[in-house]
PDB file of N, CA and C in Angstrom:
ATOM      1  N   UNK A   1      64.856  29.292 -31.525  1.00  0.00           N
ATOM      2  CA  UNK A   1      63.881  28.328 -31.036  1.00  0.00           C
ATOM      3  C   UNK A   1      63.900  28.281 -29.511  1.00  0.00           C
ATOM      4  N   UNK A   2      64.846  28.384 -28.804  1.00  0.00           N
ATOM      5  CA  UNK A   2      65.030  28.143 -27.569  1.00  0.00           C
ATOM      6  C   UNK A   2      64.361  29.352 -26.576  1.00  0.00           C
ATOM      7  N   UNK A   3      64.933  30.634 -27.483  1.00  0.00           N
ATOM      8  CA  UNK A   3      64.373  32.140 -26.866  1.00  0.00           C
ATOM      9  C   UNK A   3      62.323  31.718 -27.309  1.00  0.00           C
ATOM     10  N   UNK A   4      61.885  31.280 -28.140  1.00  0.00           N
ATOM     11  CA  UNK A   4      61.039  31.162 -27.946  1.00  0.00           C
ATOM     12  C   UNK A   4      60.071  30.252 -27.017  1.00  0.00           C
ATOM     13  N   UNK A   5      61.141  29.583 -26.711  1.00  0.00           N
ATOM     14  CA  UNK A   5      60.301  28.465 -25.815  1.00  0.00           C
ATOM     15  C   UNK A   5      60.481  28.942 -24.670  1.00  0.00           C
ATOM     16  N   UNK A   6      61.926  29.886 -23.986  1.00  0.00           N
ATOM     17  CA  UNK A   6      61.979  30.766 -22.675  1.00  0.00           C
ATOM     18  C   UNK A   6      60.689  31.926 -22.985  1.00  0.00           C
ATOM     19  N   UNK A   7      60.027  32.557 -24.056  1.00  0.00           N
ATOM     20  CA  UNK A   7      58.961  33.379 -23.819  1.00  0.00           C
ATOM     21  C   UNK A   7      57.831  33.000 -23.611  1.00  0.00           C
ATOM     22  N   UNK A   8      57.399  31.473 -23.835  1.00  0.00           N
ATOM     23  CA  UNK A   8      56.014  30.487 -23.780  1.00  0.00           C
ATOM     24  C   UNK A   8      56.238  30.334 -22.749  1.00  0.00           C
ATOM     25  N   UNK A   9      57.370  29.910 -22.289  1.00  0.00           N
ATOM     26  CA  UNK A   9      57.377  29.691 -20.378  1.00  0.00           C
ATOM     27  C   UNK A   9      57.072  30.821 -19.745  1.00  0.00           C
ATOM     28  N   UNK A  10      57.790  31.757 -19.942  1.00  0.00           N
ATOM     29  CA  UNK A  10      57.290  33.061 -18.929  1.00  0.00           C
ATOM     30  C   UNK A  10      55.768  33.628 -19.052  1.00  0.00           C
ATOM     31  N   UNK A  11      55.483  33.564 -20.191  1.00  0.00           N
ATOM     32  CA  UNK A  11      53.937  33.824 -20.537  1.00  0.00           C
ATOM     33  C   UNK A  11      52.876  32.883 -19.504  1.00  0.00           C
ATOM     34  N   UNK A  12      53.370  31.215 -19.793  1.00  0.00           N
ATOM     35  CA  UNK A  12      52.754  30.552 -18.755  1.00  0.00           C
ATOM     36  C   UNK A  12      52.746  30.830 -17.275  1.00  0.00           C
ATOM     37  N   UNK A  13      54.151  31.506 -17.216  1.00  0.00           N
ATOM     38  CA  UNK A  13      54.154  31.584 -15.384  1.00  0.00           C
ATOM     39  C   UNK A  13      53.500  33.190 -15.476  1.00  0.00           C
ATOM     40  N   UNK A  14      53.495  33.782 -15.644  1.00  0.00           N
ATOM     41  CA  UNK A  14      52.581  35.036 -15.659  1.00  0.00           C
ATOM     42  C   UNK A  14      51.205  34.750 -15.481  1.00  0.00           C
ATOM     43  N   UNK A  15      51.014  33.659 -16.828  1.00  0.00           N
ATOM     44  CA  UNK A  15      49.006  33.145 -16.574  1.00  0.00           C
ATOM     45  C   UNK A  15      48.942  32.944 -15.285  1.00  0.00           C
ATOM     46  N   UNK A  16      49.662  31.767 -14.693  1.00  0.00           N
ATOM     47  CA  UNK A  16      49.984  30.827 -13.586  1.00  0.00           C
ATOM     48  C   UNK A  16      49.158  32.137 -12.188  1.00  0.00           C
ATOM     49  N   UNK A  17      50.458  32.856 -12.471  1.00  0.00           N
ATOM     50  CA  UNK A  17      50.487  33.822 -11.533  1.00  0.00           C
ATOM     51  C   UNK A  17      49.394  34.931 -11.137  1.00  0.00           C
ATOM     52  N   UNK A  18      49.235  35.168 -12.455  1.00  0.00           N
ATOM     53  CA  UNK A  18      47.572  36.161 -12.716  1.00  0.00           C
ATOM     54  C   UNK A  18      46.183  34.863 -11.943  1.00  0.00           C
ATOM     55  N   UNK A  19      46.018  33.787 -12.247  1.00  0.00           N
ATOM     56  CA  UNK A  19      45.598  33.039 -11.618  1.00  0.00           C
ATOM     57  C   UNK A  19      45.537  32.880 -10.604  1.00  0.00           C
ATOM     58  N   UNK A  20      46.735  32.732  -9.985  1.00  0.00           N
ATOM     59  CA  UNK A  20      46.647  32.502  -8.175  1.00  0.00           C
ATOM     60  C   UNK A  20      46.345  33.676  -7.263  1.00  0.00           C
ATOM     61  N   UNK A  21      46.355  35.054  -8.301  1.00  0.00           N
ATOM     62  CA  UNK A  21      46.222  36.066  -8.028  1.00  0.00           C
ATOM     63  C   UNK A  21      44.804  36.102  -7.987  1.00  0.00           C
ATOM     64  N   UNK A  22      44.084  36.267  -9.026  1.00  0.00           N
ATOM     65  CA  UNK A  22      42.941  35.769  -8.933  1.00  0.00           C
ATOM     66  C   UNK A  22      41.923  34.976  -7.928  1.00  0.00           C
ATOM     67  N   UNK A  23      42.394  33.922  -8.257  1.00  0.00           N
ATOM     68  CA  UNK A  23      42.086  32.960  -6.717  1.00  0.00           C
ATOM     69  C   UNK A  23      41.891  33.463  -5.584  1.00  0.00           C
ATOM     70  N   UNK A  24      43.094  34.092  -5.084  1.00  0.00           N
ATOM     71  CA  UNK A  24      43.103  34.902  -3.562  1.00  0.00           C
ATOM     72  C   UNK A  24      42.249  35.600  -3.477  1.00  0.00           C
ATOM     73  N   UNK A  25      41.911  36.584  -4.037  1.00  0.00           N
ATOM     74  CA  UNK A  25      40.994  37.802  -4.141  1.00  0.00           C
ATOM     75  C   UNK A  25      39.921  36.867  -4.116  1.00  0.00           C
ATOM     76  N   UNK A  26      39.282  35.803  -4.911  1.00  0.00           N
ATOM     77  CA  UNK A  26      38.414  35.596  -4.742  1.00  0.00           C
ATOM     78  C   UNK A  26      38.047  34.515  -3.591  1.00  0.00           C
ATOM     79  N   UNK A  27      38.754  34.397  -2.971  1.00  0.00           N
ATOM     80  CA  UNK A  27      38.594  33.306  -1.654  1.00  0.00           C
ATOM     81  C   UNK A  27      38.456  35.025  -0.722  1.00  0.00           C
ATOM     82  N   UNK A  28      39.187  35.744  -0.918  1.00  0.00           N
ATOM     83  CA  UNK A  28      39.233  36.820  -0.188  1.00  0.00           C
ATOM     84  C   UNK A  28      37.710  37.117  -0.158  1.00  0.00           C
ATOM     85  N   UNK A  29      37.143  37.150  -1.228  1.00  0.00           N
ATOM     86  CA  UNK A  29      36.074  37.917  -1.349  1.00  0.00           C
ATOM     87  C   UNK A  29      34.777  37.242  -0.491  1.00  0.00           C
ATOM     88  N   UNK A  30      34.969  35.800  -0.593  1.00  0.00           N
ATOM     89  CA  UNK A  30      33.855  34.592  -0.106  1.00  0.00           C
ATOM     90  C   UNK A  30      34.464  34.228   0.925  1.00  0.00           C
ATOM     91  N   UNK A  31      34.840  34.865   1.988  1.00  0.00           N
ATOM     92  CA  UNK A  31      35.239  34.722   3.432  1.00  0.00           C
ATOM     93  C   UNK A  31      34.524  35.203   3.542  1.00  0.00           C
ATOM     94  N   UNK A  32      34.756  36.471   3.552  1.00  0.00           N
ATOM     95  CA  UNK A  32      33.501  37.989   3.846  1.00  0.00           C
ATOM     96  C   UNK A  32      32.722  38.480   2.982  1.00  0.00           C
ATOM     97  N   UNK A  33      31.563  37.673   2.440  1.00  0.00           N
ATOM     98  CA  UNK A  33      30.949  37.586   1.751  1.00  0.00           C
ATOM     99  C   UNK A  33      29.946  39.148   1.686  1.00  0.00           C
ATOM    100  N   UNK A  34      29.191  39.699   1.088  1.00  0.00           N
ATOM    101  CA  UNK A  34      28.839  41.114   1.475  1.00  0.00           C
ATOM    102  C   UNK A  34      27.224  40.292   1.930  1.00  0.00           C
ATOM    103  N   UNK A  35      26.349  41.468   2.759  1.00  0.00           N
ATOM    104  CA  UNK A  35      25.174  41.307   2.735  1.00  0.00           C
ATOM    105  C   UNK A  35      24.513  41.680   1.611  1.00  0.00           C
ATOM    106  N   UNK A  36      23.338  40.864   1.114  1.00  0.00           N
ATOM    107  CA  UNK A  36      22.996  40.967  -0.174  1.00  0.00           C
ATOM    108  C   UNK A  36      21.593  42.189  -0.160  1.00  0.00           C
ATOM    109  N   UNK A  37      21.631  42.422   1.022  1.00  0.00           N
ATOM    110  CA  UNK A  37      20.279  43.578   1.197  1.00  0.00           C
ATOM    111  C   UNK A  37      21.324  45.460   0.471  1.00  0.00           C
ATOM    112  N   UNK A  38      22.328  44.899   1.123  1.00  0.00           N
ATOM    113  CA  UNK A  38      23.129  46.072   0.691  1.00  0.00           C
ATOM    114  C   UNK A  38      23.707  46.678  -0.739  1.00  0.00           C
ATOM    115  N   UNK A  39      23.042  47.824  -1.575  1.00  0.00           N
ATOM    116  CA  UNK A  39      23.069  48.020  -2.769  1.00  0.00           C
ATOM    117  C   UNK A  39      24.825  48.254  -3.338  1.00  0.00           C
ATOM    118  N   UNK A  40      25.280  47.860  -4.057  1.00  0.00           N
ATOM    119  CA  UNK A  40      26.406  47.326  -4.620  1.00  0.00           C
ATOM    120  C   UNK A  40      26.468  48.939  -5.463  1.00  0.00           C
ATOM    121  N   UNK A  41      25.704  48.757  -6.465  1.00  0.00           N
ATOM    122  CA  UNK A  41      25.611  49.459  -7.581  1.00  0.00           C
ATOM    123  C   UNK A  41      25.015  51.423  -7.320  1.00  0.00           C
ATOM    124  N   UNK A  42      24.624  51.495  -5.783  1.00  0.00           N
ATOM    125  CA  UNK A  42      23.882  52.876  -5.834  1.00  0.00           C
ATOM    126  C   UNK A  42      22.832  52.968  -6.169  1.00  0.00           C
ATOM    127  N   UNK A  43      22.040  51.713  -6.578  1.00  0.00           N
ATOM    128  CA  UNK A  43      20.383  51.765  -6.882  1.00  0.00           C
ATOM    129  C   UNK A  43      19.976  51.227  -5.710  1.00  0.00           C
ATOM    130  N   UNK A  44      18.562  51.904  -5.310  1.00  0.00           N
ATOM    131  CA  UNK A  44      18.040  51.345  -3.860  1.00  0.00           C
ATOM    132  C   UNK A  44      17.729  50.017  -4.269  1.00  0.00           C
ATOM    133  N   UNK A  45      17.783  49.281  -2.801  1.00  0.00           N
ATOM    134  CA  UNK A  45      17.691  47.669  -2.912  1.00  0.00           C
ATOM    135  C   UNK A  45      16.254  46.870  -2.939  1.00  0.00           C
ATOM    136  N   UNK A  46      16.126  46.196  -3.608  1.00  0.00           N
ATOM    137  CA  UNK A  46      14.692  45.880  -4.287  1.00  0.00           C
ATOM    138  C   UNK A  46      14.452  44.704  -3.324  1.00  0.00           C
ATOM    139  N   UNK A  47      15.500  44.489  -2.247  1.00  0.00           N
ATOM    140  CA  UNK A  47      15.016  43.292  -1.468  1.00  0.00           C
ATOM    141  C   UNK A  47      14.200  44.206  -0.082  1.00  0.00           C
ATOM    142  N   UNK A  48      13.089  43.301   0.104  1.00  0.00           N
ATOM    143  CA  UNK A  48      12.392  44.320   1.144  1.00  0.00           C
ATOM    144  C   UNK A  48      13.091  43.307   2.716  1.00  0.00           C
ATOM    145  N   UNK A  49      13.796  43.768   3.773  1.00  0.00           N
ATOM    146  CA  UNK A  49      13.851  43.806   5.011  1.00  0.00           C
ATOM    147  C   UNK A  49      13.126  42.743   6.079  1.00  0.00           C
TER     148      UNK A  49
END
């Protein structure tokens, strides 16, 4: 019982962690937000200039 409750904890701090991981990257990402004229995908950009 106990080994199982030390593997629910580590599982949680992993989520935890994948999370804050997460987070960063995405604060990372919305600092420097991209210009939206600029095609992402390799298809020309349908916004006209």
């Amino acid at each position: 019982m106990y080994h199982g409750f030390l593997m629910r904890s580590d599982a949680t701090a992993r989520g935890r962690l994948a999370l804050a991981e997460i987070g960063a990257l995405l604060r990372a990402k919305f600092a420097h937000p991209l210009r939206f004229d600029v095609p992402i995908t390799g298809q020309p950009s349908t916004v006209s200039p």
